[in-house]
Protein backbone atom coordinates (compact mmCIF):
# COMPACT_ATOMS: atom_id res chain seq x y z
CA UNK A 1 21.21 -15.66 -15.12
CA UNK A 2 24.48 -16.67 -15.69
CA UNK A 3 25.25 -20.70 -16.18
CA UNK A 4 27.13 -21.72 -13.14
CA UNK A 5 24.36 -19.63 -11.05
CA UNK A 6 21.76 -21.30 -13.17
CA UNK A 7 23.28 -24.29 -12.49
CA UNK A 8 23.41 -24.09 -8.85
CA UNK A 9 19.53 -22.70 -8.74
CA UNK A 10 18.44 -25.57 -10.68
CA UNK A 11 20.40 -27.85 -7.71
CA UNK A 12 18.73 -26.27 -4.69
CA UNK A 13 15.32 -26.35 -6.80
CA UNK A 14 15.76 -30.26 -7.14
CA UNK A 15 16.95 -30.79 -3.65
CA UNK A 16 13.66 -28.96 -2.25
CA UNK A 17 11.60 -30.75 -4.89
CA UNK A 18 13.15 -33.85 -3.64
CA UNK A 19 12.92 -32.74 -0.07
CA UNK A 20 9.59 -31.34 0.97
CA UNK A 21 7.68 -34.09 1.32
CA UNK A 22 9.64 -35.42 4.07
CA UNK A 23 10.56 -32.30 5.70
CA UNK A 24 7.46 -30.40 7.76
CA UNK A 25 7.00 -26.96 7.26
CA UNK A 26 7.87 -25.06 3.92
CA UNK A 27 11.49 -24.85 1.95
CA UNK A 28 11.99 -21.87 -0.08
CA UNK A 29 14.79 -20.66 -2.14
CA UNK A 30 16.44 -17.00 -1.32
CA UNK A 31 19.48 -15.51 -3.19
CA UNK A 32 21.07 -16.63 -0.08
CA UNK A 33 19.93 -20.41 -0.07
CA UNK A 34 17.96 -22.24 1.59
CA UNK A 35 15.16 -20.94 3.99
CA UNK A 36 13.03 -23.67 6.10
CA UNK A 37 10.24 -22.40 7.77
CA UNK A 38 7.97 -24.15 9.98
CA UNK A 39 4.61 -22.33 11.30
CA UNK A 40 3.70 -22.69 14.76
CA UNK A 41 1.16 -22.92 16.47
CA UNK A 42 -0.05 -24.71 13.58
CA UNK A 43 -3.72 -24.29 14.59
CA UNK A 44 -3.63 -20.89 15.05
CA UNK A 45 -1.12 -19.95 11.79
CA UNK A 46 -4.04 -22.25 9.76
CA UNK A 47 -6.92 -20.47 11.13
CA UNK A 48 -4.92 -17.02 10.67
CA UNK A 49 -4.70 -18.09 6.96
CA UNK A 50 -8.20 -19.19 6.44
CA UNK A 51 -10.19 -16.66 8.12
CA UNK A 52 -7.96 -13.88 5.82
CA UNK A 53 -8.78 -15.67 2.88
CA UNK A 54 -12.34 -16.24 3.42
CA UNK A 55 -12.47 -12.48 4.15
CA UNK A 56 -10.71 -11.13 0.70
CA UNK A 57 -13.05 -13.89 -1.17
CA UNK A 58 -16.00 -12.11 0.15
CA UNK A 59 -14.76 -9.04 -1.79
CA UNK A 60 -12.85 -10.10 -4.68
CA UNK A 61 -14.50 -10.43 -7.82
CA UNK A 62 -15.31 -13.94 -9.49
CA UNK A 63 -12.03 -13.85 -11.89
CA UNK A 64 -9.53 -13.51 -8.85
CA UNK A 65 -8.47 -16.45 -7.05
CA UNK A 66 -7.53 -16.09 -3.70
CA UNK A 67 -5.36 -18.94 -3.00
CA UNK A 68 -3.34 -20.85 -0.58
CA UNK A 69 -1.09 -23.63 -0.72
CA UNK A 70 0.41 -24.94 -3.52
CA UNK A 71 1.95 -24.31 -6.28
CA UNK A 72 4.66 -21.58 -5.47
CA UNK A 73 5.78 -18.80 -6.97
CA UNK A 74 9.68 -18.94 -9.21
CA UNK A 75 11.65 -16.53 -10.93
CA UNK A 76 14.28 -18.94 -12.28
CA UNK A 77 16.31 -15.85 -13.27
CA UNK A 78 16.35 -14.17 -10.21
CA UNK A 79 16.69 -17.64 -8.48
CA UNK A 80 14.28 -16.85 -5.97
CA UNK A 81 11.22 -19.49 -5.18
CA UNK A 82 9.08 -18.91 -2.48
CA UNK A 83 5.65 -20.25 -1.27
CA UNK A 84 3.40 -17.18 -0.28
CA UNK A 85 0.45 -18.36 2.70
CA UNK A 86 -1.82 -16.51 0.56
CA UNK A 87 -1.89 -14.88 -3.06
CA UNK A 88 -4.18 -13.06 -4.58
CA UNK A 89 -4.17 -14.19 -8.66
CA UNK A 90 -6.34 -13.78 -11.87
CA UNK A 91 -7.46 -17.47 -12.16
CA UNK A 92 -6.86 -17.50 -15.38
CA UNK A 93 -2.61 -16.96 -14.49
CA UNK A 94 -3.09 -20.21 -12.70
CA UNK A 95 -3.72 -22.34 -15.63
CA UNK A 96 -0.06 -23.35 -15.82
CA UNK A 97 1.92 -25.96 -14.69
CA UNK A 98 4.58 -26.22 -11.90
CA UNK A 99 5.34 -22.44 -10.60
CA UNK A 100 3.34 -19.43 -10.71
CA UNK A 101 4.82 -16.48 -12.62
CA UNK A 102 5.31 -14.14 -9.50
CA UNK A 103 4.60 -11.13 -11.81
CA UNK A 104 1.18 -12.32 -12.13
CA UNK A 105 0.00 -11.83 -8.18
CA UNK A 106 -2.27 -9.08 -7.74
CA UNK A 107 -0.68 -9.49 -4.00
CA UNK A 108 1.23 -11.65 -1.41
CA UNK A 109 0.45 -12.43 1.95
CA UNK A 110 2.18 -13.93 5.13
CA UNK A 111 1.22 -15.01 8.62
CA UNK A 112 4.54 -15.00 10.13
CA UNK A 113 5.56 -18.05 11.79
CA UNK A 114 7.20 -18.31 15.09
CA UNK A 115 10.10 -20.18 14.13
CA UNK A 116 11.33 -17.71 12.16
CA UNK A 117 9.81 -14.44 11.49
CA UNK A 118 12.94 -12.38 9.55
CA UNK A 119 11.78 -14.67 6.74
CA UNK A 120 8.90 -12.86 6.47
CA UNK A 121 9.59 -9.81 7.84
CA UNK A 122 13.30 -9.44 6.00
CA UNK A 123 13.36 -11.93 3.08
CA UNK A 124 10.53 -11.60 2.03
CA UNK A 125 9.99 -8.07 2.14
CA UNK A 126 13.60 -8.12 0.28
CA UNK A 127 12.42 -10.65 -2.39
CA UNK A 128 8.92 -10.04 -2.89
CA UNK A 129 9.22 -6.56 -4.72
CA UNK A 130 12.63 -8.25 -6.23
CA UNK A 131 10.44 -10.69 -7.60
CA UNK A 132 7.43 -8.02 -8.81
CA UNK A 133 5.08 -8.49 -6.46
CA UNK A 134 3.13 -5.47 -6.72
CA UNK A 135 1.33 -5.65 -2.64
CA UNK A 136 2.82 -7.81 0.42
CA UNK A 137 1.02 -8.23 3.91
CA UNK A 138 2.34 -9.38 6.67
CA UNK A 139 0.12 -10.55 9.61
CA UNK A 140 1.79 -11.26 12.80
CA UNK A 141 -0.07 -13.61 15.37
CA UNK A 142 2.82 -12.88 17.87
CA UNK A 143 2.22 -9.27 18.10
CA UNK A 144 -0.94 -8.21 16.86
CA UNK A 145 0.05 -6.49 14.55
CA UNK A 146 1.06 -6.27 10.41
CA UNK A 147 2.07 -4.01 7.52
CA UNK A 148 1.19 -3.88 4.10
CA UNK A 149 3.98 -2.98 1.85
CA UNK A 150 3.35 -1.32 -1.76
CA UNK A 151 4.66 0.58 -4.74
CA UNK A 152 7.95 -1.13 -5.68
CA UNK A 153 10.38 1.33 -6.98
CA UNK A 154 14.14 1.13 -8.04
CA UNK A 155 17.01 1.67 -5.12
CA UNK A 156 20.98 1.01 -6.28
CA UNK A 157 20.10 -2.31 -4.22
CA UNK A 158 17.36 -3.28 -6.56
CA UNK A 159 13.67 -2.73 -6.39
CA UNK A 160 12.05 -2.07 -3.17
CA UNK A 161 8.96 -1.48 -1.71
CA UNK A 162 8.43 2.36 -1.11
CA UNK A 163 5.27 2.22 1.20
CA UNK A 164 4.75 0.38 4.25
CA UNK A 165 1.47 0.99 6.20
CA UNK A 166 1.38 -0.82 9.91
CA UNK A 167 -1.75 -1.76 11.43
CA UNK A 168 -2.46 -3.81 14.85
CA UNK A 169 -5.21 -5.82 14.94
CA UNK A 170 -8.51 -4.64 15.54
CA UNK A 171 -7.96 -2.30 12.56
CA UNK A 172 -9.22 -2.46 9.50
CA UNK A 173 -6.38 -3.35 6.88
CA UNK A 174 -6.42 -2.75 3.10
CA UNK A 175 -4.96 -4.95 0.74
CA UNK A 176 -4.63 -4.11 -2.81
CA UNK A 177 -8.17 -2.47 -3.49
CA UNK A 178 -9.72 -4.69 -0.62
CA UNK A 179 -10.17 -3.84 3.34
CA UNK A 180 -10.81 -6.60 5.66
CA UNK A 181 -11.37 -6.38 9.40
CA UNK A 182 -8.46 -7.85 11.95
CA UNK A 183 -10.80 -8.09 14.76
CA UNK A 184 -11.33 -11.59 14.76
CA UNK A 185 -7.91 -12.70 13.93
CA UNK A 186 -5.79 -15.12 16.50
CA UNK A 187 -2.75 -14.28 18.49
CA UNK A 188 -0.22 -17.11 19.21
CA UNK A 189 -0.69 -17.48 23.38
């Protein structure tokens, strides 16, 4: 990265750092700038996320975590940070501190959020394989439906995912090695 971009990553890193714990909802850091998302219905986006995650522990073996919240995922180089819902990680690549090394997910996954849903269905499906994220799924409470987006390949507009499977809920979806049921999953009303 060169030092004035360096320079002006390491600024937008300290003003979210400084930031999020006043502002609700998520700030993440694009190649474009800022991105604030805030999930709503919260109930609904939180029980999305849990019941997911509770379904890929049931199947992942005792070495993967299957994590949400904090900390997020940086690539200082790239000057991308973003805060996947859900990631899918060896344990032991968690034994760090501040940021997780994105190349370490095993995958990446989003409810989207009402307030703005190109973050997860553009940005992040722009920044994710950017970033080496090997799977991303995308669940979306306002439709009923997702994708799951895999192999990452090279395009003269830098890597990209090459596969993108869509599913509505009700299907079964697989993620990485692991399928999971959408039946019970919520819908924003």
């Amino acid at each position: 990265m060169s030092g004035v971009r360096c320079r002006g990553y390491r600024a937008l890193r300290a003003l979210v750092e400084s930031s999020q714990k006043c502002i609700p909802g998520k700030l993440e850091i694009t190649r474009e700038g800022i991105v604030h998302d805030v999930p709503t219905p919260l109930g609904r986006h939180e029980l999305t996320v849990a019941r997911i995650r509770r379904l890929l522990e049931k199947l992942t073996p005792e070495r993967l975590a299957v994590h949400s919240g904090t900390p997020d995922v940086e690539d200082e180089e790239i000057g991308v940070l973003r805060c996947p819902e859900i990631m899918v990680i060896a344990e032991s690549d968690m034994e760090c501190d501040g940021s997780i090394d994105p190349r370490t997910l095993v995958a990446a996954i989003e409810v989207v959020s009402r307030s703005n849903p190109d973050n997860d269905w553009v940005g992040k499906v722009r920044d994710y394989p950017l970033m080496g994220i090997p799977v991303y799924a995308i669940f979306d409470p306002r439709t009923g439906s997702g994708a799951v987006f895999t192999d990452i390949h090279s395009t003269p507009d830098g890597p990209r995912y090459a596969v993108r499977k869509d599913f509505v809920y009700g299907e079964d979806v697989t993620i990485a090695e692991w399928t999971i049921s959408t039946r019970d999953l919520p819908r924003y009303a």
